[in-house]
N, C-alpha and C. Protein backbone atom coordinates (compact mmCIF):
# COMPACT_ATOMS: atom_id res chain seq x y z
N UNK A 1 0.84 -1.18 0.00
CA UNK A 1 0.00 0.00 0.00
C UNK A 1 0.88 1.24 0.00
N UNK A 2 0.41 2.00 -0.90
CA UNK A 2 1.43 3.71 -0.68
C UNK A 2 0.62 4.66 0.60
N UNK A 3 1.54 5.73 -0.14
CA UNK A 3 0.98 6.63 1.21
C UNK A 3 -0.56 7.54 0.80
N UNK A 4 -0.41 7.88 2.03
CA UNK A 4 -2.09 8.59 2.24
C UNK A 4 -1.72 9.59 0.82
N UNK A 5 -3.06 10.30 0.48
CA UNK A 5 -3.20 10.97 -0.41
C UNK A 5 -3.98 12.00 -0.05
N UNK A 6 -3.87 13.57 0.37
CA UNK A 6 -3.94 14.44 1.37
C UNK A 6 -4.88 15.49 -0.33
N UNK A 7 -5.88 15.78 -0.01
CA UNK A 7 -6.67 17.23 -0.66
C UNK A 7 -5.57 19.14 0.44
N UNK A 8 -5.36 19.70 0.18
CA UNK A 8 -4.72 20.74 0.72
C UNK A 8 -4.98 22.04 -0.21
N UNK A 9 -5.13 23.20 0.56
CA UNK A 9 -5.27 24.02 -0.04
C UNK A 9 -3.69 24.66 -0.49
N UNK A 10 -3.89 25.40 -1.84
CA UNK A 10 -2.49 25.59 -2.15
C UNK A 10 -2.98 26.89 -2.81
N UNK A 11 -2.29 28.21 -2.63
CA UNK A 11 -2.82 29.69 -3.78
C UNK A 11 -3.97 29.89 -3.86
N UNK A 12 -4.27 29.59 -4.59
CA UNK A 12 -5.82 30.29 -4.81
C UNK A 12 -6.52 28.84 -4.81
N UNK A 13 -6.05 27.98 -4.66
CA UNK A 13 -7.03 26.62 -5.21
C UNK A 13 -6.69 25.11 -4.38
N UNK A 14 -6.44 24.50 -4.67
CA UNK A 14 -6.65 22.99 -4.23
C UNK A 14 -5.94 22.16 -4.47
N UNK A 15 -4.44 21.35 -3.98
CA UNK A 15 -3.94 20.37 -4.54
C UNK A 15 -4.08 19.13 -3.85
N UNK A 16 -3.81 18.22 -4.64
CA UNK A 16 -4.13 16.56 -4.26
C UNK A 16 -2.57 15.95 -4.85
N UNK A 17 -2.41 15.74 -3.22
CA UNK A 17 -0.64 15.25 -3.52
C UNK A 17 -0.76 14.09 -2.14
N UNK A 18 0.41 13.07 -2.79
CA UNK A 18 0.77 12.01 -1.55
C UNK A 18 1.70 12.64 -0.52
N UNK A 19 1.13 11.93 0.45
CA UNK A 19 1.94 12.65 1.84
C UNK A 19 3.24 12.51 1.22
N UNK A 20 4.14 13.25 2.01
CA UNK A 20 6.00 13.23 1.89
C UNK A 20 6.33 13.10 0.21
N UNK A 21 4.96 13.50 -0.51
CA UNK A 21 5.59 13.66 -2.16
C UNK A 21 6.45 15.33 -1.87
N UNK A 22 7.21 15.49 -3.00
CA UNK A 22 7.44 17.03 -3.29
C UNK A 22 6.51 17.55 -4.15
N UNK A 23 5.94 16.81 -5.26
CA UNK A 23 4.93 17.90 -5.86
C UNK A 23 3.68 17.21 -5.87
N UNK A 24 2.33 18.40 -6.39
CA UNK A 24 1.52 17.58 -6.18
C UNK A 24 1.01 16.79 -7.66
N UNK A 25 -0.11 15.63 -7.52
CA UNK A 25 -0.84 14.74 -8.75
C UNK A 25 -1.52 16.17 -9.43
N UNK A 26 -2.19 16.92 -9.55
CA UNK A 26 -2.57 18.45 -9.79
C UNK A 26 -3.30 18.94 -9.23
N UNK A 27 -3.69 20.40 -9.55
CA UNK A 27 -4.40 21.14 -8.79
C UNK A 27 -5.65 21.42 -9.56
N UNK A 28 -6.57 21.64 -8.89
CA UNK A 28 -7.93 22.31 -9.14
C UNK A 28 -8.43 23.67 -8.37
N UNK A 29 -9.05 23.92 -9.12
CA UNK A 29 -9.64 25.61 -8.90
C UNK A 29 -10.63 25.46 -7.79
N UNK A 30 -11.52 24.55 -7.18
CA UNK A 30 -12.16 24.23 -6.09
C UNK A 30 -11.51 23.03 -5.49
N UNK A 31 -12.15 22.86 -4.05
CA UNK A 31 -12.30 22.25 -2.92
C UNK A 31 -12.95 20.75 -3.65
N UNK A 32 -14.01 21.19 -4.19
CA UNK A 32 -14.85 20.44 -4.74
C UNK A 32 -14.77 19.55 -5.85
N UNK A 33 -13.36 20.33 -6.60
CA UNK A 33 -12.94 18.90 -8.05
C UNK A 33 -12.04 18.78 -7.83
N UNK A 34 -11.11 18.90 -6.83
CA UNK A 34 -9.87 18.31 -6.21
C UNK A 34 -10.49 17.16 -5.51
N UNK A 35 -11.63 16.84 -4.67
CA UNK A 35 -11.92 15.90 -3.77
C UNK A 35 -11.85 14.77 -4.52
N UNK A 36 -13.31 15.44 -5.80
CA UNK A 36 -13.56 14.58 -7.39
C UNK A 36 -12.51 13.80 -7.73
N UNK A 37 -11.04 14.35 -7.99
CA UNK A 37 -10.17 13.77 -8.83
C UNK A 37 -9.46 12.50 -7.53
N UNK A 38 -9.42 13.19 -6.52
CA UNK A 38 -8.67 12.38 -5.27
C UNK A 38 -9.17 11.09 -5.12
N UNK A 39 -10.48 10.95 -5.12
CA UNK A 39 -12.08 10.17 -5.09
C UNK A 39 -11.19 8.42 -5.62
N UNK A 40 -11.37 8.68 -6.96
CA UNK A 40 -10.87 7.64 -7.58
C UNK A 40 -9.17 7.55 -7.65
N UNK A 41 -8.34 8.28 -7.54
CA UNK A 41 -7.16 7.94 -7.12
C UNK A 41 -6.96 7.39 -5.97
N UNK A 42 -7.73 7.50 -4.67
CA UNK A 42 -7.44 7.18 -3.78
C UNK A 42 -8.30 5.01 -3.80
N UNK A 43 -9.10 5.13 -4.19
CA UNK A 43 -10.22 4.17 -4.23
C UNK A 43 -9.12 3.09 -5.32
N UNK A 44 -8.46 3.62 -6.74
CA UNK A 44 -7.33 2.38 -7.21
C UNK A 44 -6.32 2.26 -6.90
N UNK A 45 -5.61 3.47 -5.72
CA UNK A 45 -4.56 3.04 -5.26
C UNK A 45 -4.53 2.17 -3.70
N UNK A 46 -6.41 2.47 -3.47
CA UNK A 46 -6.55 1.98 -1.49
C UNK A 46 -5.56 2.77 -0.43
N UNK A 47 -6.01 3.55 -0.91
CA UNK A 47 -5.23 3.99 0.45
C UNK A 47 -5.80 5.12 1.01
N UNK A 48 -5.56 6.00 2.08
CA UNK A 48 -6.59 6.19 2.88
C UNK A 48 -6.60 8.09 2.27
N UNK A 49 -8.06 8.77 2.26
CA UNK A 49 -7.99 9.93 1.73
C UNK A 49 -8.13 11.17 2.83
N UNK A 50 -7.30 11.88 3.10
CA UNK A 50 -7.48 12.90 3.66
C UNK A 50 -7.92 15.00 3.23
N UNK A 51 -8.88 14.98 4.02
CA UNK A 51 -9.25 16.18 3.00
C UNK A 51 -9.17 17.33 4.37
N UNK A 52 -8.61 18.32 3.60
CA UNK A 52 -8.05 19.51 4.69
C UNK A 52 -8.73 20.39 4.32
N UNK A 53 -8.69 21.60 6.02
CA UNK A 53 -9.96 22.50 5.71
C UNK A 53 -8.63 23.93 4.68
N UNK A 54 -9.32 25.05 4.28
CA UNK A 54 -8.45 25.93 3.97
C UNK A 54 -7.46 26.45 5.13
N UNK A 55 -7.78 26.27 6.62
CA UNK A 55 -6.72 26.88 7.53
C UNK A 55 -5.71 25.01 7.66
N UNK A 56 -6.03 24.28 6.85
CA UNK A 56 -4.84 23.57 6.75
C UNK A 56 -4.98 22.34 7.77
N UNK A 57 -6.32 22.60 8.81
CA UNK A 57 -6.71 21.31 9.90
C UNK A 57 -7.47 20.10 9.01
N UNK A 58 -7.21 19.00 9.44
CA UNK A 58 -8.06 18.05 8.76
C UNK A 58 -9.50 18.25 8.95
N UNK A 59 -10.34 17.54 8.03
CA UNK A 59 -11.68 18.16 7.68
C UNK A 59 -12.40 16.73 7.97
N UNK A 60 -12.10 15.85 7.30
CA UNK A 60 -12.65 14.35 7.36
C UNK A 60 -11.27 13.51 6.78
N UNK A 61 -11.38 12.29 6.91
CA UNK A 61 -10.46 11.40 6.37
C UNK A 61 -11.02 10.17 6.46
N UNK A 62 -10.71 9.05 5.05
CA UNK A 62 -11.12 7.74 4.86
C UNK A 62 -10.58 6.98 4.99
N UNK A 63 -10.62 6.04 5.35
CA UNK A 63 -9.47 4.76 5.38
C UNK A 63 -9.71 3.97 3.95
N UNK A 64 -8.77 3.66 3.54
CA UNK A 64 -9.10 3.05 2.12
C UNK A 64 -10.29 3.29 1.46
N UNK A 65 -10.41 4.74 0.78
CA UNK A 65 -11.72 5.13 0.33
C UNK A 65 -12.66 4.11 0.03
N UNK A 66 -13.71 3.98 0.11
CA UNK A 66 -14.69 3.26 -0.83
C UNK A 66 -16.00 3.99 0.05
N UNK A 67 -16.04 5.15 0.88
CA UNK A 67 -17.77 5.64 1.51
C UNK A 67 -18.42 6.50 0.32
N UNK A 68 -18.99 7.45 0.96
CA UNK A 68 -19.76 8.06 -0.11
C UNK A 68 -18.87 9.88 -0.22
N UNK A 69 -19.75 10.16 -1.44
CA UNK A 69 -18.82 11.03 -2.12
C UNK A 69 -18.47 12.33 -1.29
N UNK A 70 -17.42 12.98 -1.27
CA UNK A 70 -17.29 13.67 -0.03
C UNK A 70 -17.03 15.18 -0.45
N UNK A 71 -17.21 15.11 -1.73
CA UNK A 71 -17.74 16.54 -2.51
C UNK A 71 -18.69 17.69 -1.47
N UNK A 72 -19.49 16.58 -0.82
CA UNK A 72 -20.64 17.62 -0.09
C UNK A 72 -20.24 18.02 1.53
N UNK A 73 -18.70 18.04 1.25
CA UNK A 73 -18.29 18.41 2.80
C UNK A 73 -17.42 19.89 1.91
N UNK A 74 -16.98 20.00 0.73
CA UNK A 74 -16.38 20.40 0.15
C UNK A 74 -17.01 21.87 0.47
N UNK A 75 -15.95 22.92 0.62
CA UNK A 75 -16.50 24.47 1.02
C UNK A 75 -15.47 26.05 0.50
């Protein structure tokens, strides 16, 4: 199994990067299609998804994604 795969706010927008990567998988302009793209990266790689608020605290987190879509925590 790799490592967690963290949603974070970055500039003006949203990146979706593996913990202890240096850069991130990419960024999106919302909260909301960063989660989207994380969703299924996290669900074929299994491993667990963490989604951060904009001051950078965790917001929710999954253990080996597979719950429901978490777009609607997205803000």
């Amino acid at each position: 199994m790799g490592s967690n795969l963290h949603v974070v706010p970055y500039e003006n927008g949203w990146d979706v990067i593996y913990e202890d990567a240096r850069y991130a998988e990419s960024h999106h302009a919302t909260q909301a299609e960063a989660i989207q793209a994380a969703t299924g990266m996290a669900r074929r790689k299994k491993v667990e998804l963490v989604v951060h608020a904009r001051d950078g605290s965790v917001r929710t987190r999954s253990n080996r994604y597979v719950g429901p879509d978490l777009s609607a925590i997205a803000g």
